[in-house]
N, C-alpha and C. Protein backbone atom coordinates (compact mmCIF):
# COMPACT_ATOMS: atom_id res chain seq x y z
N UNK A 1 -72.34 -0.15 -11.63
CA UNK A 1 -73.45 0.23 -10.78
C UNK A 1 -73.06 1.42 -9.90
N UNK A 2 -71.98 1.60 -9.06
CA UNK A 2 -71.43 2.69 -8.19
C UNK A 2 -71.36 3.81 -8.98
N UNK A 3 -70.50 3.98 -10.37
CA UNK A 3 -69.96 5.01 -10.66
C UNK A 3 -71.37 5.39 -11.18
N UNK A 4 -72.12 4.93 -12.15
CA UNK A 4 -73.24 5.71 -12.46
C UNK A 4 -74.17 6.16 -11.06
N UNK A 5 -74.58 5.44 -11.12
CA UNK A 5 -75.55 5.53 -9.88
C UNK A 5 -74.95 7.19 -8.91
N UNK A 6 -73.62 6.97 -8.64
CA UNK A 6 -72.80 7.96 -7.48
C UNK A 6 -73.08 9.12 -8.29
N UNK A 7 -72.77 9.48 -9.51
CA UNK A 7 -73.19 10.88 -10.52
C UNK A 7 -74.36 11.13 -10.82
N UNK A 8 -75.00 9.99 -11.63
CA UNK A 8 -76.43 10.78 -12.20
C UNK A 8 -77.44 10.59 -11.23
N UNK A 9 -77.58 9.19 -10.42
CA UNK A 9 -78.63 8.93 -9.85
C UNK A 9 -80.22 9.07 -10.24
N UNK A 10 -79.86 8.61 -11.53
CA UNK A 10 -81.30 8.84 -12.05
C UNK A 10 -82.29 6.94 -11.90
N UNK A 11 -83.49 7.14 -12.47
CA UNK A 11 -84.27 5.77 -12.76
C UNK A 11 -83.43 5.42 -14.29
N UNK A 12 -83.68 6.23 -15.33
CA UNK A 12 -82.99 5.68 -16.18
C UNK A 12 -81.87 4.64 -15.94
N UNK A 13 -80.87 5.05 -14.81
CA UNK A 13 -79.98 3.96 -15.16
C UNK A 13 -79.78 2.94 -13.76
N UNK A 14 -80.96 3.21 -13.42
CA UNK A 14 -81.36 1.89 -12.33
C UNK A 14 -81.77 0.99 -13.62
N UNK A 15 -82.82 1.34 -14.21
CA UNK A 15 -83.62 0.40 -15.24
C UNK A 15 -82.47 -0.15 -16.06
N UNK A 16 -81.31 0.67 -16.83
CA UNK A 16 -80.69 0.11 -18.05
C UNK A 16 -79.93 -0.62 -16.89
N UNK A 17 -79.77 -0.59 -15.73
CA UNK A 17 -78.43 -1.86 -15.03
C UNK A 17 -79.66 -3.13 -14.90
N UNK A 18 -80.83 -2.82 -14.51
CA UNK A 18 -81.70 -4.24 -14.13
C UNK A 18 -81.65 -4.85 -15.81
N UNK A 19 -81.79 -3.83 -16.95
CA UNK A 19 -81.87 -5.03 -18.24
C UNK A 19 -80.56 -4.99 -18.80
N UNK A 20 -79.41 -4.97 -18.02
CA UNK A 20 -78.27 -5.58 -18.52
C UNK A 20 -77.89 -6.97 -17.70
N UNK A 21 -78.60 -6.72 -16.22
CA UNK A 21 -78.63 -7.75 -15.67
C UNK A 21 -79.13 -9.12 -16.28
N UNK A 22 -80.70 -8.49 -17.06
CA UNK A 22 -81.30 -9.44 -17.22
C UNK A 22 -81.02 -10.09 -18.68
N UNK A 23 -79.86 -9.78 -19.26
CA UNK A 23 -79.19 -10.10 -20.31
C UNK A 23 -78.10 -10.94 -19.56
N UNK A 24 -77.52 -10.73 -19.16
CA UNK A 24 -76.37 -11.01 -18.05
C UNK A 24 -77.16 -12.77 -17.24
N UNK A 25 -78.44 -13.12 -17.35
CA UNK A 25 -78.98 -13.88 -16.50
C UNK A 25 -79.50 -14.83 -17.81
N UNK A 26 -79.76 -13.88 -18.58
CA UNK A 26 -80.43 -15.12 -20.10
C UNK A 26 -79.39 -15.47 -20.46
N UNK A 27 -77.90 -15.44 -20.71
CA UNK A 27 -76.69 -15.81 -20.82
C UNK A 27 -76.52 -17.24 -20.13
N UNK A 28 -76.60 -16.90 -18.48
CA UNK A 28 -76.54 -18.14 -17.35
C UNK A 28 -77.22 -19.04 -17.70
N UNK A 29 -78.69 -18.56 -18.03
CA UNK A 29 -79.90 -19.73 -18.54
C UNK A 29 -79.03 -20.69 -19.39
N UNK A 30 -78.99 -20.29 -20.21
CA UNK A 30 -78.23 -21.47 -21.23
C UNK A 30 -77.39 -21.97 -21.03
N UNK A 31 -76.47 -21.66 -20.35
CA UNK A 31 -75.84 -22.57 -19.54
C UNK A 31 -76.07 -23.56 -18.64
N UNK A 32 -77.17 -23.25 -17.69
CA UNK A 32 -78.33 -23.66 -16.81
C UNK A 32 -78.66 -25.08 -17.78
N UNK A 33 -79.02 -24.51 -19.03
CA UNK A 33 -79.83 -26.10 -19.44
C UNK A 33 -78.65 -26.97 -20.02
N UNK A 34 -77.19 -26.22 -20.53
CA UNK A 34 -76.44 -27.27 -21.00
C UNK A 34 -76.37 -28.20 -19.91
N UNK A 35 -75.81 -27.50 -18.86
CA UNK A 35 -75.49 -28.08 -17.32
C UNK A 35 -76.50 -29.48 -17.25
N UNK A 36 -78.14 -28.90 -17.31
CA UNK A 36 -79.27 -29.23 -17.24
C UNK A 36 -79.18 -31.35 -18.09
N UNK A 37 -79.08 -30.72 -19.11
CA UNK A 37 -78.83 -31.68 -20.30
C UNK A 37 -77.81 -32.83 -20.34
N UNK A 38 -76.72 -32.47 -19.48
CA UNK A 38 -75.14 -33.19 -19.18
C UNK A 38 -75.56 -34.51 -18.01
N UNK A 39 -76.44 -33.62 -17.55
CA UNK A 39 -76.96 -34.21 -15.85
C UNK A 39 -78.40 -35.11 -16.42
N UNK A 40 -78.70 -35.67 -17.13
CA UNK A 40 -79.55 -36.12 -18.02
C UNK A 40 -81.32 -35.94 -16.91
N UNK A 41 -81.13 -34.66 -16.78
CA UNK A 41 -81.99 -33.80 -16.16
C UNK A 41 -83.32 -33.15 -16.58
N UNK A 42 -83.10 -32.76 -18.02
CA UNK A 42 -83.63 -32.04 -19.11
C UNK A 42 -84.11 -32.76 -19.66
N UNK A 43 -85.73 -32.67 -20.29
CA UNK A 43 -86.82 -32.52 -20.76
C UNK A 43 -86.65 -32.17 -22.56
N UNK A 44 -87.21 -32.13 -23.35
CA UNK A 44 -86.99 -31.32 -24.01
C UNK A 44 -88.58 -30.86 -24.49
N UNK A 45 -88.22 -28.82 -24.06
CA UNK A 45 -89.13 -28.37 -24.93
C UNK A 45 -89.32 -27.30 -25.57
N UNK A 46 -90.58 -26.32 -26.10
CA UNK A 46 -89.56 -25.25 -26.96
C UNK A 46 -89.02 -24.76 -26.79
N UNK A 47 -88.44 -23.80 -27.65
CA UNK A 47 -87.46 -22.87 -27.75
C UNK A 47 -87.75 -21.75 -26.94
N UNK A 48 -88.93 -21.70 -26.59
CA UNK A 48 -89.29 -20.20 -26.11
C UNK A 48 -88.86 -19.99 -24.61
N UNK A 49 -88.41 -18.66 -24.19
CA UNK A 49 -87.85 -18.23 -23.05
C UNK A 49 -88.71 -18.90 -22.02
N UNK A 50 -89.98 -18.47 -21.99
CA UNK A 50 -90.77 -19.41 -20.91
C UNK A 50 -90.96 -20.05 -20.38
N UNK A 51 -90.96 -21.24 -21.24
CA UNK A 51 -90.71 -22.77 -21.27
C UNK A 51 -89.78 -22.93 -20.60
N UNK A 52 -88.50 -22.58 -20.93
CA UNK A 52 -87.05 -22.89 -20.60
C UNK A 52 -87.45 -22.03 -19.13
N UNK A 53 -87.76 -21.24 -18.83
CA UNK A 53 -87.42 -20.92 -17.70
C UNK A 53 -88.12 -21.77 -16.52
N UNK A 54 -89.40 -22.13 -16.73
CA UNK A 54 -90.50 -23.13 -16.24
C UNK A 54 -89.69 -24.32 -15.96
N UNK A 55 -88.93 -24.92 -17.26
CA UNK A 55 -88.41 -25.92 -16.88
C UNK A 55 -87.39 -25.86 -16.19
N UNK A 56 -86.63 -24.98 -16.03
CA UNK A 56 -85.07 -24.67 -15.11
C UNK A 56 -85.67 -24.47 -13.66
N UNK A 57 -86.98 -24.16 -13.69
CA UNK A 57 -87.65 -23.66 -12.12
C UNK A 57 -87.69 -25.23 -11.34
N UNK A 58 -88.07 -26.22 -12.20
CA UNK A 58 -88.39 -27.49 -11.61
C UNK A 58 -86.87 -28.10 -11.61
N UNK A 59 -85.75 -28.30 -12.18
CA UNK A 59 -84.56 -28.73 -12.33
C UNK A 59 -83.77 -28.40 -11.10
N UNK A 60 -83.49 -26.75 -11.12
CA UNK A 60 -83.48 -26.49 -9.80
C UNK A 60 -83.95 -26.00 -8.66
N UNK A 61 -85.13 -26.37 -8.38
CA UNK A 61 -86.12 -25.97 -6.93
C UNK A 61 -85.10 -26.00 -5.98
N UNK A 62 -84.36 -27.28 -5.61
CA UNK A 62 -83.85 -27.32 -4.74
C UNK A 62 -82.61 -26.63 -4.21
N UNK A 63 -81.78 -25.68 -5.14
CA UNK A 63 -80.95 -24.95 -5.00
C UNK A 63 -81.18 -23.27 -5.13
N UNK A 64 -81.64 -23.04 -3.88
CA UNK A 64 -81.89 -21.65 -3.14
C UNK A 64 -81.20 -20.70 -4.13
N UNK A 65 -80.22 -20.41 -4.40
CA UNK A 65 -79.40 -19.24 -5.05
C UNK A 65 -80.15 -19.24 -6.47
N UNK A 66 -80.08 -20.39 -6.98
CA UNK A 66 -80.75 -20.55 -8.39
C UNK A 66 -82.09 -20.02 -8.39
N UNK A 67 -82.91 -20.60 -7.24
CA UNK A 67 -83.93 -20.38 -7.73
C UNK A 67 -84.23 -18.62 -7.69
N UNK A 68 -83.73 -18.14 -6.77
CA UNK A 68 -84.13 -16.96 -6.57
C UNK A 68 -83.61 -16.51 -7.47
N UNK A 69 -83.09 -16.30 -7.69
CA UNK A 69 -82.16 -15.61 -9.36
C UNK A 69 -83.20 -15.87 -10.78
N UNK A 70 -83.76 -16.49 -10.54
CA UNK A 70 -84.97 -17.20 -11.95
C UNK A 70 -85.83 -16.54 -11.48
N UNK A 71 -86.37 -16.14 -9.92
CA UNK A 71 -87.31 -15.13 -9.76
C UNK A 71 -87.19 -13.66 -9.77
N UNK A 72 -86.43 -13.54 -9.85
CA UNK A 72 -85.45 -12.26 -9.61
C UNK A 72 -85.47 -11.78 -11.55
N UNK A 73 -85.27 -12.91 -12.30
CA UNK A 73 -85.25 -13.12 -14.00
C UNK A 73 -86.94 -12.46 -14.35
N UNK A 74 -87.66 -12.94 -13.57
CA UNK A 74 -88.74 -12.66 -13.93
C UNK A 74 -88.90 -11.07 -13.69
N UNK A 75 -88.34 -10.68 -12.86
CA UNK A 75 -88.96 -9.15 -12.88
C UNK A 75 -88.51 -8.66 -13.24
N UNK A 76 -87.03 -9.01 -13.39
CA UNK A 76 -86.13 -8.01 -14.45
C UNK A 76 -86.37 -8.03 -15.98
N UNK A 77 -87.03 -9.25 -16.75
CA UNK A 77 -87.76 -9.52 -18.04
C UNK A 77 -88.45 -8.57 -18.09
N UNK A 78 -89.87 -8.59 -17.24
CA UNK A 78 -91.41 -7.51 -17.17
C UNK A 78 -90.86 -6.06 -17.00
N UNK A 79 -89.88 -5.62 -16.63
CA UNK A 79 -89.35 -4.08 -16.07
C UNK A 79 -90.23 -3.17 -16.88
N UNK A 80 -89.57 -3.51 -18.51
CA UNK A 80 -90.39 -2.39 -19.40
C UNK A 80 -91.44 -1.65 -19.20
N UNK A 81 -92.66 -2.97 -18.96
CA UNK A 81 -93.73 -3.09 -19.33
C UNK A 81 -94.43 -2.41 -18.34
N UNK A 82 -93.73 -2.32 -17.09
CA UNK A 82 -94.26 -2.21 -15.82
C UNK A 82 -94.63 -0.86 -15.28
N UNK A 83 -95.44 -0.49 -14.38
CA UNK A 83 -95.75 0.73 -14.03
C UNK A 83 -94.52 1.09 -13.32
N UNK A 84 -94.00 2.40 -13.33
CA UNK A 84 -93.07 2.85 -12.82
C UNK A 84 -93.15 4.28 -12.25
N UNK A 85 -92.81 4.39 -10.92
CA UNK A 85 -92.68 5.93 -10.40
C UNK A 85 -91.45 5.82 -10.01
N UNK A 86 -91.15 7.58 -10.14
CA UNK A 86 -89.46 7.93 -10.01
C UNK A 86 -89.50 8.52 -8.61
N UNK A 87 -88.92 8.56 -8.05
CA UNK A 87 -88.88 9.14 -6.54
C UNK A 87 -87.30 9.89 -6.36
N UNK A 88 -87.58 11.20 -6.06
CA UNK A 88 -86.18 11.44 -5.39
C UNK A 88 -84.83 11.47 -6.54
N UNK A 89 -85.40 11.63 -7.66
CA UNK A 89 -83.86 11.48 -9.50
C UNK A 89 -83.15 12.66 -8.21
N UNK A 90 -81.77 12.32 -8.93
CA UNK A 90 -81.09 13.53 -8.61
C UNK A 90 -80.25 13.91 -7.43
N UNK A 91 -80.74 13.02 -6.37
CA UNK A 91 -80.74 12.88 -5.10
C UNK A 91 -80.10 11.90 -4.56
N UNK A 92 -79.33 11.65 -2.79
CA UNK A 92 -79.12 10.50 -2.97
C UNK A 92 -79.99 9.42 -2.68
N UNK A 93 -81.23 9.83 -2.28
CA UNK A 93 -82.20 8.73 -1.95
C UNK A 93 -83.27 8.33 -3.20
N UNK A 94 -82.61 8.06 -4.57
CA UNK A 94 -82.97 7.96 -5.34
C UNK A 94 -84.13 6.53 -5.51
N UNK A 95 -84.96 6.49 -5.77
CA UNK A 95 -86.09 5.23 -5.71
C UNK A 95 -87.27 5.24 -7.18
N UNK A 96 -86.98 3.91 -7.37
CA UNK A 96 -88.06 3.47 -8.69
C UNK A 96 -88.74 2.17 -7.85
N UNK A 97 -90.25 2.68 -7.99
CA UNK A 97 -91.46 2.32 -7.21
C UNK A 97 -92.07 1.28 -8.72
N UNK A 98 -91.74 -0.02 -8.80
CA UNK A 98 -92.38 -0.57 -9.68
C UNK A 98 -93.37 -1.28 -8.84
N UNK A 99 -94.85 -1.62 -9.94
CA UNK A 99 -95.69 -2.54 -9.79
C UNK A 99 -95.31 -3.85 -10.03
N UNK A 100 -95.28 -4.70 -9.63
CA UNK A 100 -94.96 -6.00 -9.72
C UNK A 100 -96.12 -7.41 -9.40
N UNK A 101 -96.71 -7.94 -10.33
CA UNK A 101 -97.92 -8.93 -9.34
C UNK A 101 -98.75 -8.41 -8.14
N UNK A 102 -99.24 -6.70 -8.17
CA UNK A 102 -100.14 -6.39 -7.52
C UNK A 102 -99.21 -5.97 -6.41
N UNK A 103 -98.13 -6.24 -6.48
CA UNK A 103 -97.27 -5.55 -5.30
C UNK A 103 -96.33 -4.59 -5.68
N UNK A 104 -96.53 -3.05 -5.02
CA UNK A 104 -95.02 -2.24 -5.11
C UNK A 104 -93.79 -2.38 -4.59
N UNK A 105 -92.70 -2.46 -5.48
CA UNK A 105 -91.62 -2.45 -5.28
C UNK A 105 -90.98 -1.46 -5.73
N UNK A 106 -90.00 -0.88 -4.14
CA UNK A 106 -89.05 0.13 -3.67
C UNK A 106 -87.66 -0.40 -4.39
N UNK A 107 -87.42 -0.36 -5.41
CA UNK A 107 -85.63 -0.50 -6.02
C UNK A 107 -84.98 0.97 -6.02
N UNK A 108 -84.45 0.69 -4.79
CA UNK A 108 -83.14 2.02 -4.20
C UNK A 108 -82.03 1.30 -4.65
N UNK A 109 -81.05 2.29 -3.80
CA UNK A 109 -79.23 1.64 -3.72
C UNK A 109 -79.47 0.37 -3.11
N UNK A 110 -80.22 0.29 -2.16
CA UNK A 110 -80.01 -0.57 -1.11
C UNK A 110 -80.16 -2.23 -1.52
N UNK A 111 -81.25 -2.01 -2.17
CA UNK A 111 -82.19 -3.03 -2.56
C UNK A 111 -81.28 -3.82 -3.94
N UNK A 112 -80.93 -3.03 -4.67
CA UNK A 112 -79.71 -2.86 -6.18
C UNK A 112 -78.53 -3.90 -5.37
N UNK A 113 -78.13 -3.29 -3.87
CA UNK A 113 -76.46 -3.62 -3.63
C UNK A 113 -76.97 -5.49 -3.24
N UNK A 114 -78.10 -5.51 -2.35
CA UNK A 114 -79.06 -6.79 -2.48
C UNK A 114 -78.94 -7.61 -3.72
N UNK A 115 -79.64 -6.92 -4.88
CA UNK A 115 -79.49 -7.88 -6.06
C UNK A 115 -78.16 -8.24 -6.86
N UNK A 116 -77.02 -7.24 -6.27
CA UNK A 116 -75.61 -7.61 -7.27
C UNK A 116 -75.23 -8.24 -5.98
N UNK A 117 -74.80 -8.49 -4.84
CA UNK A 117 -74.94 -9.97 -4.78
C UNK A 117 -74.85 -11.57 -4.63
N UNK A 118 -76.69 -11.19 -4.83
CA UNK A 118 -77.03 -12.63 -5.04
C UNK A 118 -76.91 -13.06 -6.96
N UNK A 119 -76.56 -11.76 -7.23
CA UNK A 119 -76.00 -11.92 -8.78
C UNK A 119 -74.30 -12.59 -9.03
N UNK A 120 -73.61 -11.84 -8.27
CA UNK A 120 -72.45 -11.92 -7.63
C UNK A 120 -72.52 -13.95 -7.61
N UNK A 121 -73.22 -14.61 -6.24
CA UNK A 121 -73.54 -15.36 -5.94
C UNK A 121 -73.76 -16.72 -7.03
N UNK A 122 -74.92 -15.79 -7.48
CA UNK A 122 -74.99 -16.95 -8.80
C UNK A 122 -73.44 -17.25 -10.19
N UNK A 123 -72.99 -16.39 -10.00
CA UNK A 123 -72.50 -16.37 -10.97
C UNK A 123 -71.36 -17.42 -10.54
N UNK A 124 -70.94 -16.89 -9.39
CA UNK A 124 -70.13 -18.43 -8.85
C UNK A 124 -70.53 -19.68 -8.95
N UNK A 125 -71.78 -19.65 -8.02
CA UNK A 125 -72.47 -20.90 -8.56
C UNK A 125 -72.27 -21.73 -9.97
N UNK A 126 -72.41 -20.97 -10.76
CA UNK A 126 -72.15 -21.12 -12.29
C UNK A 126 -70.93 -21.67 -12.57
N UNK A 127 -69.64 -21.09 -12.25
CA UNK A 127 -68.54 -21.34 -12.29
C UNK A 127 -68.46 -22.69 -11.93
């Protein structure tokens, strides 16, 4: 995240770090439900990302780090799809203005050093 970010400072590679993240987080998921499954916790239902994520939302409500990280999953999934303005490439106040559920979101450095983290965070958790 530093070294790119410190040189190119472009959106391009804000976006390719949020969908490596969000590769990096569908990884955890499955772990999430083995965990899930051990703890005779788990449900069973399809296969599809959705589902599984729906159901990991109710498994762990009660653990703050988790959950936000599954919400955090969700916007990093939609990124593609999403309206996007570039603000400032090039610069160091570099900013990608996504639409999100009717709301804009400002993803700077700032906001990025925010999500690695409670990425950071989870991943212990995990451990």
């Amino acid at each position: 995240m530093y070294v790119s970010l410190k040189y190119t400072k472009t959106c391009d590679v804000i976006i390719n770090l949020l969908l490596r993240w969000k590769h990096m987080i569908e990884l955890a998921l499955d772990k999430l439900v083995e965990r899930a499954k051990k703890e005779k916790k788990w449900k069973p239902v399809a296969d599809a990302p959705r589902a599984k994520l729906v159901q990991l939302k109710k498994v762990y409500a009660k653990d703050e780090v988790i959950s936000e990280t599954l919400g955090l999953y969700e916007l990093f999934r939609d990124i593609d799809g999403l309206d996007k303005v570039r603000e400032h490439e090039f610069r160091k106040g570099v900013n990608l203005k996504v639409t999100y559920k009717g709301e804009v979101i400002d993803i700077d450095l700032e906001r990025l050093k925010g999500y690695a983290d409670l990425l950071e965070t989870f991943i212990s958790r995990l451990k």
